[in-house]
N, C-alpha and C. Protein backbone atom coordinates (compact mmCIF):
# COMPACT_ATOMS: atom_id res chain seq x y z
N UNK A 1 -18.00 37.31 303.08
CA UNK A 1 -18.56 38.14 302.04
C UNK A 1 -18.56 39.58 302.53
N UNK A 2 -18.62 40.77 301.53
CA UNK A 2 -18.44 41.67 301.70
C UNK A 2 -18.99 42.66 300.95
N UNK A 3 -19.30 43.58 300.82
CA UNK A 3 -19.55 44.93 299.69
C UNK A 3 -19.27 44.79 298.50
N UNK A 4 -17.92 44.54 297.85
CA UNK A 4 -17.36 43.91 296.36
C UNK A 4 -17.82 42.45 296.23
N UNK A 5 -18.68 41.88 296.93
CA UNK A 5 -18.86 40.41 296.37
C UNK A 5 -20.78 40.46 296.00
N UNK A 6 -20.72 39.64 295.45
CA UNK A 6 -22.04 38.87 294.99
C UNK A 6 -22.61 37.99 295.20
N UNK A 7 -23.34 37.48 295.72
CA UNK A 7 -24.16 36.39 296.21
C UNK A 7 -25.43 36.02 295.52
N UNK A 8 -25.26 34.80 294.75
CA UNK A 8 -26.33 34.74 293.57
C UNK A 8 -27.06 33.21 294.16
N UNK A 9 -28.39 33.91 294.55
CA UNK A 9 -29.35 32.66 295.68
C UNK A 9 -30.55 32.50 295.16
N UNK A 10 -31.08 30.98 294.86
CA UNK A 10 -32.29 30.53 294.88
C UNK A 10 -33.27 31.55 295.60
N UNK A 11 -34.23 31.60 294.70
CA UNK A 11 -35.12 32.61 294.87
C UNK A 11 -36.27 31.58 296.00
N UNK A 12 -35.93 30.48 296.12
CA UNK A 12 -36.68 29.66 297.17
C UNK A 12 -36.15 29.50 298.67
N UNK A 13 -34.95 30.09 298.60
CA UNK A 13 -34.34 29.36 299.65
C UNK A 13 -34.92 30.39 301.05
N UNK A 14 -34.63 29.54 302.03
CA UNK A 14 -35.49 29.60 303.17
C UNK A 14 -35.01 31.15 303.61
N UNK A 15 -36.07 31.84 304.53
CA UNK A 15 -35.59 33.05 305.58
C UNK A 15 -34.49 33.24 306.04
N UNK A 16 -34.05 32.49 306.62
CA UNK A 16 -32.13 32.52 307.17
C UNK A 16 -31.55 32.28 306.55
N UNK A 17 -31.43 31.57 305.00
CA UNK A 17 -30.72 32.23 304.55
C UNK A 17 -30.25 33.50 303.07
N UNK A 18 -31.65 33.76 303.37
CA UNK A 18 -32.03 35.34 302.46
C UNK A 18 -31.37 36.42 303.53
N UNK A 19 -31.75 36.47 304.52
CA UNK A 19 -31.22 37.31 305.41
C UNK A 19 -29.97 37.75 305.95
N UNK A 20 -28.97 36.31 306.06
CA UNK A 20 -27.66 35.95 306.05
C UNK A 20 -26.91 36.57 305.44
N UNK A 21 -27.83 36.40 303.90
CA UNK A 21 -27.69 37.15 302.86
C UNK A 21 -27.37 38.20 302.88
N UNK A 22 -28.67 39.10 303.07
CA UNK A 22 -28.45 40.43 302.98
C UNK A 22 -27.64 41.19 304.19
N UNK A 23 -27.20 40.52 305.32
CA UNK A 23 -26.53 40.68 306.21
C UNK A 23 -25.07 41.20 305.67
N UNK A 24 -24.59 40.37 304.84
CA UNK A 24 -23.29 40.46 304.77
C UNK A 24 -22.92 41.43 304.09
N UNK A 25 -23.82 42.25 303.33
CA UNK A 25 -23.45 43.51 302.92
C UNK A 25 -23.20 43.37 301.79
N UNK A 26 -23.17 41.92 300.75
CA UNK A 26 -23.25 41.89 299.19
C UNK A 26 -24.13 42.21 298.71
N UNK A 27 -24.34 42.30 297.26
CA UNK A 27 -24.92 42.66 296.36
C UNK A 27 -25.75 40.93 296.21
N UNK A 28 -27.04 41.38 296.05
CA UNK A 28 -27.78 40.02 295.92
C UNK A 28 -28.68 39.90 294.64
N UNK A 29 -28.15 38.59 294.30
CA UNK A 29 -28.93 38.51 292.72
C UNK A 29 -29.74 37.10 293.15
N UNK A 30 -30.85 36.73 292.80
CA UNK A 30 -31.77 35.89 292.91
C UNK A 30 -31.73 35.02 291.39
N UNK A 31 -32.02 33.81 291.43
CA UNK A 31 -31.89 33.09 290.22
C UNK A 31 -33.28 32.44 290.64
N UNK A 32 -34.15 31.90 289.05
CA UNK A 32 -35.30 30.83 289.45
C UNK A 32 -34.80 29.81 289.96
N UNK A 33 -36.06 29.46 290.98
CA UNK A 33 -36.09 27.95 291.33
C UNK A 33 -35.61 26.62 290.08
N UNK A 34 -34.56 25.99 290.62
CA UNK A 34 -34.29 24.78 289.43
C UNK A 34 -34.07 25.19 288.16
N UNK A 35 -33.42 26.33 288.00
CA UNK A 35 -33.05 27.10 286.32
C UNK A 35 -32.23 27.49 286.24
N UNK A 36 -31.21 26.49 285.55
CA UNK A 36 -29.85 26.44 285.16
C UNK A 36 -29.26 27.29 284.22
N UNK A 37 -30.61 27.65 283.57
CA UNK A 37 -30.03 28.45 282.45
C UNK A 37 -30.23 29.83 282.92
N UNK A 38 -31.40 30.26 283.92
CA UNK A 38 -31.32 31.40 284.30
C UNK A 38 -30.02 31.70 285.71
N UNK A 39 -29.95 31.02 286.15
CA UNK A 39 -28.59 30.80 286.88
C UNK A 39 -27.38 31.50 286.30
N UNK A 40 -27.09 30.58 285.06
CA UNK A 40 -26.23 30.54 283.91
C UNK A 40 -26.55 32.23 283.38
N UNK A 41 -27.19 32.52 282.97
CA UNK A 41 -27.54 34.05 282.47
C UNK A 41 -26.62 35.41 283.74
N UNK A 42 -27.46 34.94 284.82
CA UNK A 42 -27.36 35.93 286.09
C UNK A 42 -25.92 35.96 286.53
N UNK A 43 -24.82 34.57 286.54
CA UNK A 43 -23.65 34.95 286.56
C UNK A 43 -22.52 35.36 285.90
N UNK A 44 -23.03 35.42 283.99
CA UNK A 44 -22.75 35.86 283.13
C UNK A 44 -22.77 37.18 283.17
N UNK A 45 -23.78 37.85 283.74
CA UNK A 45 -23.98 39.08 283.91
C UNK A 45 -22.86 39.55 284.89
N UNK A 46 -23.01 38.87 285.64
CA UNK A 46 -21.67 39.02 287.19
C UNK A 46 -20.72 39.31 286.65
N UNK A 47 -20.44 38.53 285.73
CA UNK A 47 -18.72 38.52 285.41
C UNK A 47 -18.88 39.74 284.41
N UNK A 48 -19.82 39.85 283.43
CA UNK A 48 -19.12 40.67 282.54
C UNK A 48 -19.40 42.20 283.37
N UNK A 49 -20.22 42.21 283.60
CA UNK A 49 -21.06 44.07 284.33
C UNK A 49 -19.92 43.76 285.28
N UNK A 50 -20.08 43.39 285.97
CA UNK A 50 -19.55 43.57 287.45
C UNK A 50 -20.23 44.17 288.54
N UNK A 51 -19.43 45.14 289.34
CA UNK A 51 -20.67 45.79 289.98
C UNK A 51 -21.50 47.04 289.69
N UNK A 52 -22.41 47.04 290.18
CA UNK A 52 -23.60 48.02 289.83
C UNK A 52 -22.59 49.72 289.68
N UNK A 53 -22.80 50.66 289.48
CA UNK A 53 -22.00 51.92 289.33
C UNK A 53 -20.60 51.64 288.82
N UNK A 54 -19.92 50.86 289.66
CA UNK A 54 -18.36 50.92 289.01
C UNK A 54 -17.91 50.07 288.21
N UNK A 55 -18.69 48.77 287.69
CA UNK A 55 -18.60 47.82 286.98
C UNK A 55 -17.32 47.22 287.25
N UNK A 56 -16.69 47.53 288.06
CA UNK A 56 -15.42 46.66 288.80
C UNK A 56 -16.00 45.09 289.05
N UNK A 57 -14.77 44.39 288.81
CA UNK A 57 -14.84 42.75 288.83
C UNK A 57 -15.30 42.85 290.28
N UNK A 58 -16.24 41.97 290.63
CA UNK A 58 -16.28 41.59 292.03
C UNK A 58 -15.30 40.21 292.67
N UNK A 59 -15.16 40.90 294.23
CA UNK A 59 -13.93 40.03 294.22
C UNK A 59 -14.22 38.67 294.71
N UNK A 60 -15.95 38.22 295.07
CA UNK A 60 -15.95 36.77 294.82
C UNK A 60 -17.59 36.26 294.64
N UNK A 61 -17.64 35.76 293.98
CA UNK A 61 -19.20 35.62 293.31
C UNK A 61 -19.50 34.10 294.50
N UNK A 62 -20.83 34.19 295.02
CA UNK A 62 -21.14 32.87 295.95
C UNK A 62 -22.53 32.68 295.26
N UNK A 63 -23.15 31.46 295.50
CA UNK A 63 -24.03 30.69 294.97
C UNK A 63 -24.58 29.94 295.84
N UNK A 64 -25.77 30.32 296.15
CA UNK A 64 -26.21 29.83 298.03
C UNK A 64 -27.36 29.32 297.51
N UNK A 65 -27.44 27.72 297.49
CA UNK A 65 -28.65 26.81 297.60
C UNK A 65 -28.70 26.01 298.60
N UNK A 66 -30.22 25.70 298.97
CA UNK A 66 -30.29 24.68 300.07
C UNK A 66 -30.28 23.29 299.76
N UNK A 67 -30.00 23.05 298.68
CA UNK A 67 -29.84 21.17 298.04
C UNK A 67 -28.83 21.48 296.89
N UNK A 68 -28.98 20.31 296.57
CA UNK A 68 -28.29 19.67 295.01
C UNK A 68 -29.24 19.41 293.66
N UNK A 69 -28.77 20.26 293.06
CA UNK A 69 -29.84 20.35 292.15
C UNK A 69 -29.04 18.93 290.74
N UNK A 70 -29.68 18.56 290.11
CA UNK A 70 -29.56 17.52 288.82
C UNK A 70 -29.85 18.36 287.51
């Protein structure tokens, strides 16, 4: 991950890997705990905005949970 990417993470998920997170120098979007539809909203946004100032496509959207959600 990099500067042009996005990383869209459970707003639960543990210290290491929020930090990991913000380590890598993406842009970080938080989704609710277990909410598919807010999930669903936040990467809708990804794709169409893009990034913040230049609204350029980002060049890879990640989705960092610590389980499997149903």
């Amino acid at each position: 991950m990099h500067l042009h990417c996005c990383v869209v993470s459970d707003e639960l998920n543990h210290t290491s890997l929020v930090l990991g997170c913000r380590l890598s120098g993406a842009t970080i979007r938080r989704f609710k705990h277990n909410d598919m539809d807010d999930l669903e909203r936040i990467l809708e946004e990804a794709v169409v905005y893009g990034q913040p100032r230049t609204h350029r496509p980002y060049k890879k959207i990640l989705i960092v949970v610590e389980g499997i959600y149903r």
